[in-house]
C-alpha atoms as a PDB file:
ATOM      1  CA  UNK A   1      -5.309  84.163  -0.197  1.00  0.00           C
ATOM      2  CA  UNK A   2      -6.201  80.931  -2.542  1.00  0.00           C
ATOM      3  CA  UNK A   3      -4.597  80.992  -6.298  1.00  0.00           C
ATOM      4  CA  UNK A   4      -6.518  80.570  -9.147  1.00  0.00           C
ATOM      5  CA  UNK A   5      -4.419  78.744 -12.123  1.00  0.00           C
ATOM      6  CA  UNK A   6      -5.623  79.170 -15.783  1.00  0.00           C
ATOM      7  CA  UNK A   7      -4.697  77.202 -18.314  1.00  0.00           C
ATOM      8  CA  UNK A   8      -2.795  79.374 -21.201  1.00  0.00           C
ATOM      9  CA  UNK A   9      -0.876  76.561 -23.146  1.00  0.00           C
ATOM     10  CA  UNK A  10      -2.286  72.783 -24.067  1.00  0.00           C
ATOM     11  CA  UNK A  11      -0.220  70.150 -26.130  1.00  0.00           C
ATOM     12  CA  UNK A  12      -2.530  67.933 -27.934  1.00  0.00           C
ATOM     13  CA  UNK A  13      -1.231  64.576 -29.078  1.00  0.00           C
ATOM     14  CA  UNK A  14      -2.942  61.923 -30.973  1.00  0.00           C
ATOM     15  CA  UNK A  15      -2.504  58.364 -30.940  1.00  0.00           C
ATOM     16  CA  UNK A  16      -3.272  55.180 -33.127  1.00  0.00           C
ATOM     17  CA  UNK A  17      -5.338  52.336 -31.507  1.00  0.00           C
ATOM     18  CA  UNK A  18      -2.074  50.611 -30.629  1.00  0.00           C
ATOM     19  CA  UNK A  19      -0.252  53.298 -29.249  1.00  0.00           C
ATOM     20  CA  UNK A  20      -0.450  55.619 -25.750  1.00  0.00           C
ATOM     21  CA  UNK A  21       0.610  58.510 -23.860  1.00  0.00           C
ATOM     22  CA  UNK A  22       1.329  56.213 -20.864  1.00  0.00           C
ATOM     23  CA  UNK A  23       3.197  53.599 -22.825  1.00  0.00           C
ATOM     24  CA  UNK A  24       5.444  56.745 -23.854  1.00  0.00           C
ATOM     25  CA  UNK A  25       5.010  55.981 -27.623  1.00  0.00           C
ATOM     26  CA  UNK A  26       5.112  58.496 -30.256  1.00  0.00           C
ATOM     27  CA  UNK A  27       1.848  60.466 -30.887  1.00  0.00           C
ATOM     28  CA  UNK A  28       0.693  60.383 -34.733  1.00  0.00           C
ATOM     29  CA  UNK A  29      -0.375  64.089 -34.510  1.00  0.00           C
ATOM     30  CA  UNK A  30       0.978  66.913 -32.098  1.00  0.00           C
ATOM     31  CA  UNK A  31      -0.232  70.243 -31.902  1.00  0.00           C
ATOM     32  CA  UNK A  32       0.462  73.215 -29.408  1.00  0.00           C
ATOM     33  CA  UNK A  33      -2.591  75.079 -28.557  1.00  0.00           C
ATOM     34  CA  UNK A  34      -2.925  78.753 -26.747  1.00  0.00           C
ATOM     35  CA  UNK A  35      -5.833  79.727 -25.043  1.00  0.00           C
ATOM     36  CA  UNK A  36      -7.066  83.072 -24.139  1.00  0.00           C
ATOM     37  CA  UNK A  37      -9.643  83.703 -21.335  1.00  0.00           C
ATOM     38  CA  UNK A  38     -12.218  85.071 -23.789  1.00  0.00           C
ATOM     39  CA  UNK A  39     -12.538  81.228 -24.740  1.00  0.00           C
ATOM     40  CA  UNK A  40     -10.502  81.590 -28.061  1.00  0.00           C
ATOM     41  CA  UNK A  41      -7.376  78.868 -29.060  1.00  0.00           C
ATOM     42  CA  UNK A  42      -4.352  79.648 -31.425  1.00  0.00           C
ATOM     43  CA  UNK A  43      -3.198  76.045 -32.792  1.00  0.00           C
ATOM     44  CA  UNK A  44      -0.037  75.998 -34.786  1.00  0.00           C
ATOM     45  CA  UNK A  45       2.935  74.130 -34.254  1.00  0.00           C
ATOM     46  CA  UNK A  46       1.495  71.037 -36.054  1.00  0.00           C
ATOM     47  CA  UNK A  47       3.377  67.748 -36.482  1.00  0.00           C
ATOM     48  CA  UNK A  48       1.968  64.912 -38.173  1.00  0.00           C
ATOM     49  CA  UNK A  49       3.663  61.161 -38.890  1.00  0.00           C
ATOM     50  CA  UNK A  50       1.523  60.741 -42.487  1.00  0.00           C
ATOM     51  CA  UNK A  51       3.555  63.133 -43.985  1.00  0.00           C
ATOM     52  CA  UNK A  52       1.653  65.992 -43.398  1.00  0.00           C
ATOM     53  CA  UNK A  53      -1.745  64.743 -44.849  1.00  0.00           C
ATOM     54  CA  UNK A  54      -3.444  63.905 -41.744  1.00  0.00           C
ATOM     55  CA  UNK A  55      -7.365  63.697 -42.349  1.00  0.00           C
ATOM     56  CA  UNK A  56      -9.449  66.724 -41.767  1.00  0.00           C
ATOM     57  CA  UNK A  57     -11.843  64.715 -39.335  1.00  0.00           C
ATOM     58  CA  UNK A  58      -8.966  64.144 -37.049  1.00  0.00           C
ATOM     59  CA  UNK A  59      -8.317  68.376 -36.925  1.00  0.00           C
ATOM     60  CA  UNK A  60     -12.242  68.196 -35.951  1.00  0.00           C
ATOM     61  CA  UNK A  61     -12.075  66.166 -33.541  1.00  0.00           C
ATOM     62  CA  UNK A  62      -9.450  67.907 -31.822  1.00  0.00           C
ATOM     63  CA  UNK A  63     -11.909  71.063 -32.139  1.00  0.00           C
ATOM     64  CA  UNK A  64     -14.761  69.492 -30.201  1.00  0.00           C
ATOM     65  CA  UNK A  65     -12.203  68.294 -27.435  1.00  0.00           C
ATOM     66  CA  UNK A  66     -11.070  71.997 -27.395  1.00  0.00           C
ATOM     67  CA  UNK A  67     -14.871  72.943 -27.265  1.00  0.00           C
ATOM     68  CA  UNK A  68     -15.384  70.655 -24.572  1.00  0.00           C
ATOM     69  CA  UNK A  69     -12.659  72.562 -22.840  1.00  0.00           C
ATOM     70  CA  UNK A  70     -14.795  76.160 -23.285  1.00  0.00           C
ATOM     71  CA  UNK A  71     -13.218  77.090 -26.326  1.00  0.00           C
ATOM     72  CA  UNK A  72     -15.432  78.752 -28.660  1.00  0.00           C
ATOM     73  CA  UNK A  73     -13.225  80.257 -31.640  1.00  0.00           C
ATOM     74  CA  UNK A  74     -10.304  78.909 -33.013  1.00  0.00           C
ATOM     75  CA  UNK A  75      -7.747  80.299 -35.255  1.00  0.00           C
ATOM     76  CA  UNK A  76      -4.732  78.416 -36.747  1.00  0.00           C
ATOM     77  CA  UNK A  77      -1.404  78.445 -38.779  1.00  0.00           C
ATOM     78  CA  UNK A  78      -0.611  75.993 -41.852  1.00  0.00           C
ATOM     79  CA  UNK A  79       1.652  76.396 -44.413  1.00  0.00           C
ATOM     80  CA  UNK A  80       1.445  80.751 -44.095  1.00  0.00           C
ATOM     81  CA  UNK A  81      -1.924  80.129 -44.347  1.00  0.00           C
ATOM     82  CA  UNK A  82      -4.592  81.426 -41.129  1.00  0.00           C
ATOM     83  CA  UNK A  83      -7.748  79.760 -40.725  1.00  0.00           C
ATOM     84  CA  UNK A  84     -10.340  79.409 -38.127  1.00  0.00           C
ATOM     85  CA  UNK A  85     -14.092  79.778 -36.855  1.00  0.00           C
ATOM     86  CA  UNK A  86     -16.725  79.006 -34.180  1.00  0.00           C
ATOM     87  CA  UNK A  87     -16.204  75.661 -32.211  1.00  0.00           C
ATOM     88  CA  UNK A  88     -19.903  74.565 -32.863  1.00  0.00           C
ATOM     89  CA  UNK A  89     -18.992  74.490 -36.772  1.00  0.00           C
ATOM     90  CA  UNK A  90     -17.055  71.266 -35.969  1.00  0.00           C
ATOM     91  CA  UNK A  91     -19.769  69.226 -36.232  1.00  0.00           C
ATOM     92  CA  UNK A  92     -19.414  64.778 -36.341  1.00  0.00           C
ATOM     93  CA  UNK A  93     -18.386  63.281 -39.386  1.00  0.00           C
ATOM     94  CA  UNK A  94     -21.011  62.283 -41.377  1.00  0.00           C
ATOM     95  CA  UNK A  95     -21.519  60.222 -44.470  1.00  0.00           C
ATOM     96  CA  UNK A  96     -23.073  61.735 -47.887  1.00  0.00           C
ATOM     97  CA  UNK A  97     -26.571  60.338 -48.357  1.00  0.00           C
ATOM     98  CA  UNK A  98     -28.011  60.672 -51.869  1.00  0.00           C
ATOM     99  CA  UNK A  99     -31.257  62.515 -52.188  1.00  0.00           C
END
């Protein structure tokens, strides 16, 4: 009889240029993520070195990663406050361009 494991719990770390998981440093930005098998995350648990005020193209990014990983919805906790939304909503970062 062969087990199939499934992922319910990710911790996502972030680190500078200078720093890395291997090296054991001290991620910028942690995060705990739960995933369901409908393909929805829960992220809360957030930690961030710059004082809380880490850019909202960094949250993005870890949205497409969690995309990559078949999640479509996400929901979160900051501050008492929920938000959340489709994956595909995380689109690059872009720069303004003047019409």
């Amino acid at each position: 009889m062969p087990w199939h494991l499934q992922p319910t719990r990710l911790t996502a770390r972030l680190f500078s240029a200078s720093r890395s998981f291997e090296q054991r440093d001290p991620p910028d930005v942690i995060a705990q993520v739960d995933l369901t098998a409908d393909g929805a995350a829960y992220i809360h648990a957030t930690m961030s070195r710059a004082d809380g005020s880490t850019s909202p193209g960094v949250w993005r990014e870890l949205i497409r990663k969690l995309r990559e990983f078949g999640v479509k919805t996400v929901t979160w906790d900051h501050k008492s406050k929920i938000g959340g939304g489709d994956t595909a909503r995380a689109w690059a970062d872009t720069e303004a361009v003047e019409r």
